[in-house]
Protein backbone atom coordinates (compact mmCIF):
# COMPACT_ATOMS: atom_id res chain seq x y z
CA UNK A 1 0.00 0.00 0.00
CA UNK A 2 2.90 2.65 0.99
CA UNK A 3 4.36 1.48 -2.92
CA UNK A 4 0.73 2.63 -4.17
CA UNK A 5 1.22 6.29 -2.38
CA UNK A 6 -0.86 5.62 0.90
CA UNK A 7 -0.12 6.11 4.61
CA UNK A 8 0.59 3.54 6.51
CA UNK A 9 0.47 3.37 10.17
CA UNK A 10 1.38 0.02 11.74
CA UNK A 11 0.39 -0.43 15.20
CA UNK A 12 0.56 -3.51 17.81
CA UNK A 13 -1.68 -3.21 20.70
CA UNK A 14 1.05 -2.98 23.37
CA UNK A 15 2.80 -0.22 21.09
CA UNK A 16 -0.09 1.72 20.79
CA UNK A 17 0.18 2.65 24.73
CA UNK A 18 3.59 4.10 26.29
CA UNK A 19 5.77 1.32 27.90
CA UNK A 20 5.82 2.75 31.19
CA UNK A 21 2.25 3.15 31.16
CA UNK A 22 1.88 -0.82 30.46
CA UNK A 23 4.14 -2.03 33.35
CA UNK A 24 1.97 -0.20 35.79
CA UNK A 25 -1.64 -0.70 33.67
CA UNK A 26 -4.07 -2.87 32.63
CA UNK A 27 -4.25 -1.89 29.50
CA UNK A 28 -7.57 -2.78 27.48
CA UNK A 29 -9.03 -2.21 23.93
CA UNK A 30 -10.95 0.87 25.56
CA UNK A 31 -7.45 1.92 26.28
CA UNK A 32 -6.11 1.73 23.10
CA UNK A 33 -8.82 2.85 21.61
CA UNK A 34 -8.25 6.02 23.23
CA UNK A 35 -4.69 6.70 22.66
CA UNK A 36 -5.25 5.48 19.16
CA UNK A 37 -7.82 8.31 18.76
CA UNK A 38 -5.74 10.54 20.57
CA UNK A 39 -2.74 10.74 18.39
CA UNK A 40 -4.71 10.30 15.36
CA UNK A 41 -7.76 12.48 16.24
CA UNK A 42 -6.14 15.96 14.58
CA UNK A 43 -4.73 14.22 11.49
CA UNK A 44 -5.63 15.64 8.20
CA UNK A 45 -6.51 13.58 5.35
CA UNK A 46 -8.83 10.37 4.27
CA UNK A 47 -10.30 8.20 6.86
CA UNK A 48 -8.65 5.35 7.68
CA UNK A 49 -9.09 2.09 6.12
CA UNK A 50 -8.29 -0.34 9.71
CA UNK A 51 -6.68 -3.62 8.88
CA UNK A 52 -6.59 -5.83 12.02
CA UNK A 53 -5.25 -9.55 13.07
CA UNK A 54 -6.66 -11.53 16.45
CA UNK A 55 -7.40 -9.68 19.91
CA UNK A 56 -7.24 -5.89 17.68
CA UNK A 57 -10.08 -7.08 15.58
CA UNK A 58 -11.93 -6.28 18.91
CA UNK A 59 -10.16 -2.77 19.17
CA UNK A 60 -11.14 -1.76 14.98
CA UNK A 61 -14.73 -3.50 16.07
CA UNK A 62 -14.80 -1.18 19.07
CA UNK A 63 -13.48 1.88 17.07
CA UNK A 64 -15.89 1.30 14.32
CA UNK A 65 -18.70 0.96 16.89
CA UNK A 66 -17.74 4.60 18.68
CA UNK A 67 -16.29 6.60 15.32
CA UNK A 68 -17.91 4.82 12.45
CA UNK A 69 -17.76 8.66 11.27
CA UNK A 70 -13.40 8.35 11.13
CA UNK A 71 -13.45 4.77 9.73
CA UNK A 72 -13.30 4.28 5.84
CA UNK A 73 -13.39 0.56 5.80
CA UNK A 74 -12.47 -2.69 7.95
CA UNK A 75 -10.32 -5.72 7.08
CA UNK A 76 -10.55 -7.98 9.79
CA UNK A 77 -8.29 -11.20 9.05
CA UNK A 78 -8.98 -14.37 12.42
CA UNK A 79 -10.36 -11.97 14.84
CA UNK A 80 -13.14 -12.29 17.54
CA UNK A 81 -16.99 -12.20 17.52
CA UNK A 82 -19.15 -11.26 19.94
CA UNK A 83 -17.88 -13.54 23.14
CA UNK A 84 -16.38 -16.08 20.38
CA UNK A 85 -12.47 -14.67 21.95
CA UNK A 86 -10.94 -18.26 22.63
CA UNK A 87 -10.64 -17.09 26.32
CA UNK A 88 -9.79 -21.23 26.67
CA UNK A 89 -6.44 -20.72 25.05
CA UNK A 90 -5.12 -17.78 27.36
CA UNK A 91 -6.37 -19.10 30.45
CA UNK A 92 -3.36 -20.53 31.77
CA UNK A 93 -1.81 -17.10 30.98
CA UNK A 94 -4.22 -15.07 32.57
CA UNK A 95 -3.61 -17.53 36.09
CA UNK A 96 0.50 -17.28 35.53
CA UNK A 97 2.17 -15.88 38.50
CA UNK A 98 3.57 -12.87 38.26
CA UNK A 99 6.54 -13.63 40.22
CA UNK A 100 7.79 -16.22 37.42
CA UNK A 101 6.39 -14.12 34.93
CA UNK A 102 10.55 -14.40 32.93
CA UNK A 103 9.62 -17.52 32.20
CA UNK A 104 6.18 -17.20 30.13
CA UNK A 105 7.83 -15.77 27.08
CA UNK A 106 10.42 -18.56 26.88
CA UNK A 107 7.48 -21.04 27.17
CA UNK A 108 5.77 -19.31 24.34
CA UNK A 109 8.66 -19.44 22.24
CA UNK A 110 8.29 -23.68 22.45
CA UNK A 111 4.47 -23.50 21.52
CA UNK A 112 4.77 -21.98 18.76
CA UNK A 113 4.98 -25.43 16.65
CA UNK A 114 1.23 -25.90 17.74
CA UNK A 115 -0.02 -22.71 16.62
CA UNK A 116 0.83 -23.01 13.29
CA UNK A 117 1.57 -25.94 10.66
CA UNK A 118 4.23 -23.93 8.14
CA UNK A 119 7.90 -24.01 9.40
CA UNK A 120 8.52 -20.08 8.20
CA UNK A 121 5.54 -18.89 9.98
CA UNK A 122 6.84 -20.62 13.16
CA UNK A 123 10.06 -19.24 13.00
CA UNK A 124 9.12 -15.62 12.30
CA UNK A 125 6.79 -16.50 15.80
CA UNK A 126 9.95 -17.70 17.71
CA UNK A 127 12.10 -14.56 16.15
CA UNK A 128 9.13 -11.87 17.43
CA UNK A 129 8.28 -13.49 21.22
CA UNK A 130 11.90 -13.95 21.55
CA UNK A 131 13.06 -10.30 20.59
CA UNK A 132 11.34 -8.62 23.94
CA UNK A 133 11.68 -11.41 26.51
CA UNK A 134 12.32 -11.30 30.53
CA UNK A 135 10.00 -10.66 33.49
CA UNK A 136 8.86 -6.81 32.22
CA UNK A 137 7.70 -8.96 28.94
CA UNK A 138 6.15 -11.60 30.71
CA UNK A 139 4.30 -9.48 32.61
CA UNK A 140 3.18 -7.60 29.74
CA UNK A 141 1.76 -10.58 28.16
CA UNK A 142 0.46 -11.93 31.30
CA UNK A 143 -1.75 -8.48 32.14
CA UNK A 144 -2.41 -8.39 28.46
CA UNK A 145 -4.22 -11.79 28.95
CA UNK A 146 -6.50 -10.34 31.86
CA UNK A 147 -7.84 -7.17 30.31
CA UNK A 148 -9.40 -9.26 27.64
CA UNK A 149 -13.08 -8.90 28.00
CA UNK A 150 -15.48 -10.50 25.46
CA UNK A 151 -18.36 -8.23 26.94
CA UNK A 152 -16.59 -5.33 24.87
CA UNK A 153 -17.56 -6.81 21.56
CA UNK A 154 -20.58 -8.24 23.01
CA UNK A 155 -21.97 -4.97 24.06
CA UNK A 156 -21.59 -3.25 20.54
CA UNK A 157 -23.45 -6.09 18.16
CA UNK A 158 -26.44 -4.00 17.56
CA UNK A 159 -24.53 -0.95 17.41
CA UNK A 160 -22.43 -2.54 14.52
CA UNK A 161 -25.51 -4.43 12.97
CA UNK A 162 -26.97 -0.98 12.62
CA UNK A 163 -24.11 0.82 11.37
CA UNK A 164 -21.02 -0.21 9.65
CA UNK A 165 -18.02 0.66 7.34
CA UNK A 166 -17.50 -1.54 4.48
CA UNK A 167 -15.75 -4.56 5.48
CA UNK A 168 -13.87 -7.73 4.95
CA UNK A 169 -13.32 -10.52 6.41
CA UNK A 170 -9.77 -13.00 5.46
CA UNK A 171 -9.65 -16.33 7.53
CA UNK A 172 -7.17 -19.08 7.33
CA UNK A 173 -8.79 -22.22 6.48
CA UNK A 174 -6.83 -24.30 8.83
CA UNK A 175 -7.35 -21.87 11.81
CA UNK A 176 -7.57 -24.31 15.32
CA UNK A 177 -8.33 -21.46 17.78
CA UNK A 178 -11.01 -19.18 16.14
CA UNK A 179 -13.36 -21.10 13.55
CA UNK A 180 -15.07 -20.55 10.43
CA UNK A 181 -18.70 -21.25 11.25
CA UNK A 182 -18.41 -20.31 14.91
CA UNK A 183 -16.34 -17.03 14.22
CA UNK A 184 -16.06 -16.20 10.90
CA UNK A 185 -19.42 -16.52 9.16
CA UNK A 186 -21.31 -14.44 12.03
CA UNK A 187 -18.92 -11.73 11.61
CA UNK A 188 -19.01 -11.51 7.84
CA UNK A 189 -23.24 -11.80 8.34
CA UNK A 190 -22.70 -8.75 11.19
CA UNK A 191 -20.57 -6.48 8.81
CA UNK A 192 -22.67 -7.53 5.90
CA UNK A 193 -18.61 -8.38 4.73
CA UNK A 194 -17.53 -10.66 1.91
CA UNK A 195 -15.82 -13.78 3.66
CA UNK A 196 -12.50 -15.07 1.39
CA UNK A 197 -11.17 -18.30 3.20
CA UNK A 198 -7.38 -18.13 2.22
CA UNK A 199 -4.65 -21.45 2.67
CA UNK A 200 -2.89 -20.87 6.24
CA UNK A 201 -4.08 -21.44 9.81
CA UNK A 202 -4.09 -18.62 12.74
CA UNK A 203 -1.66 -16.63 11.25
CA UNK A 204 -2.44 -15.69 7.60
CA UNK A 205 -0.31 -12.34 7.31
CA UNK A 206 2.43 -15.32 8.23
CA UNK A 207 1.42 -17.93 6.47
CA UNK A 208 0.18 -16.33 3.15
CA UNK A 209 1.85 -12.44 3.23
CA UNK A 210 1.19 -12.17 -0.82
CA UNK A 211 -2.52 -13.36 -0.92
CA UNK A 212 -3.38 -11.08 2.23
CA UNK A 213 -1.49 -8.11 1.15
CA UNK A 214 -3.25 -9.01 -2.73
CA UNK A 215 -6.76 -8.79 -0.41
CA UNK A 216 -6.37 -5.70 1.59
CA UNK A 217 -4.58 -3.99 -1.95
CA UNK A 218 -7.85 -4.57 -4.16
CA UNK A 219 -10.42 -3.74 -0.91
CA UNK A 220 -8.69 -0.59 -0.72
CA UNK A 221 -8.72 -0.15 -4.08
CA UNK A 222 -12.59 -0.65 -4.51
CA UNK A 223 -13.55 1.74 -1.51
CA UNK A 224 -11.45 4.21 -3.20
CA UNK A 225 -13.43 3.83 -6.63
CA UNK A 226 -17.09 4.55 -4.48
């Protein structure tokens, strides 16, 4: 997209809040949402077209639910519905300790086989968990896991139902924690969003970069034709 002459911000949900802030925080979707909005509030230009993978599916959701005014479009690639979060999978996170909180991260770093099936997508998870490791990480990740609230997303169905940007939905076809029919297909019927199952699990900006950056490219390109 930056090739093609747009502006590209890219933002992970921990980066969107100060570090200092996070050691000492909770930090939640509501949170981010309103640093996010913050920083971005006084910008000049086109709305934004939000593209967002997993837990910040629930944060564009949430924006597009509270500023459907500032959002141009949604691409939503193995994100959450409703309570549909796969709390099941983070629950031994959210009950770590935080006094052997060093040793989450390393843990992580040996699940990684599990969470995906291609080799390069696991290795590019390893290289990312292991570049901000030790107890301030673990911590991180740990209080990241207990500010998740499915209620958030719950509470704004009608309100997207009602009113929505144009939207798309990319899902991995092999995706073990957040599923087609149970996830997927209810969002895509919520955002009244075309649905394009791609080859990849979890992880599709991993395990298929071309075919999701090919997606998002020709989305753009049709919201900028209306």
């Amino acid at each position: 997209m930056a090739r093609h002459g747009a502006d590209v911000d890219a933002t992970q949900l921990d980066g969107a809040i100060p570090r200092e802030l996070q050691q000492d925080t909770f930090f939640s979707a509501a949170l981010v949402i309103g640093f996010y909005l913050a920083v971005h509030g006084n910008l000049a230009g086109d709305r934004p077209v939000l593209v967002a993978h997993d837990i910040g599916t629930a944060v564009a959701q949430l924006m597009a639910a509270h500023a459907p005014e500032r959002i141009r479009g949604l691409v939503l690639i193995d994100g959450v519905y409703a309570d549909q979060w796969a709390m099941e999978e983070v629950e031994s996170i959210r009950r770590w300790e935080l006094s052997a909180a060093a040793r989450l991260p390393k843990l992580l770093v040996r699940r990684v086989g599990s969470w995906t099936e291609r080799t390069e997508s696991q290795e590019l998870l390893r290289k990312m968990i292991a570049a901000d490791e030790g107890a301030i990480a673990g911590v991180r990740i740990i209080r990241a896991a207990n500010s998740m609230d499915p209620r958030s997303t719950v509470e704004i169905l009608e309100q997207l139902r009602r009113r929505h940007p144009p939207s798309l939905i990319l899902w991995g076809r092999s995706d073990r924690f957040l599923s087609l029919d149970g996830v997927a297909r209810p969002l895509a019927d919520l955002l009244d969003a075309e649905l394009k199952v791609l080859p990849g699990g979890h992880f599709l900006p991993l395990d298929c970069p071309e075919r999701v950056a090919a997606e998002i490219e020709a989305f753009v390109r049709t919201l900028q034709r209306q």
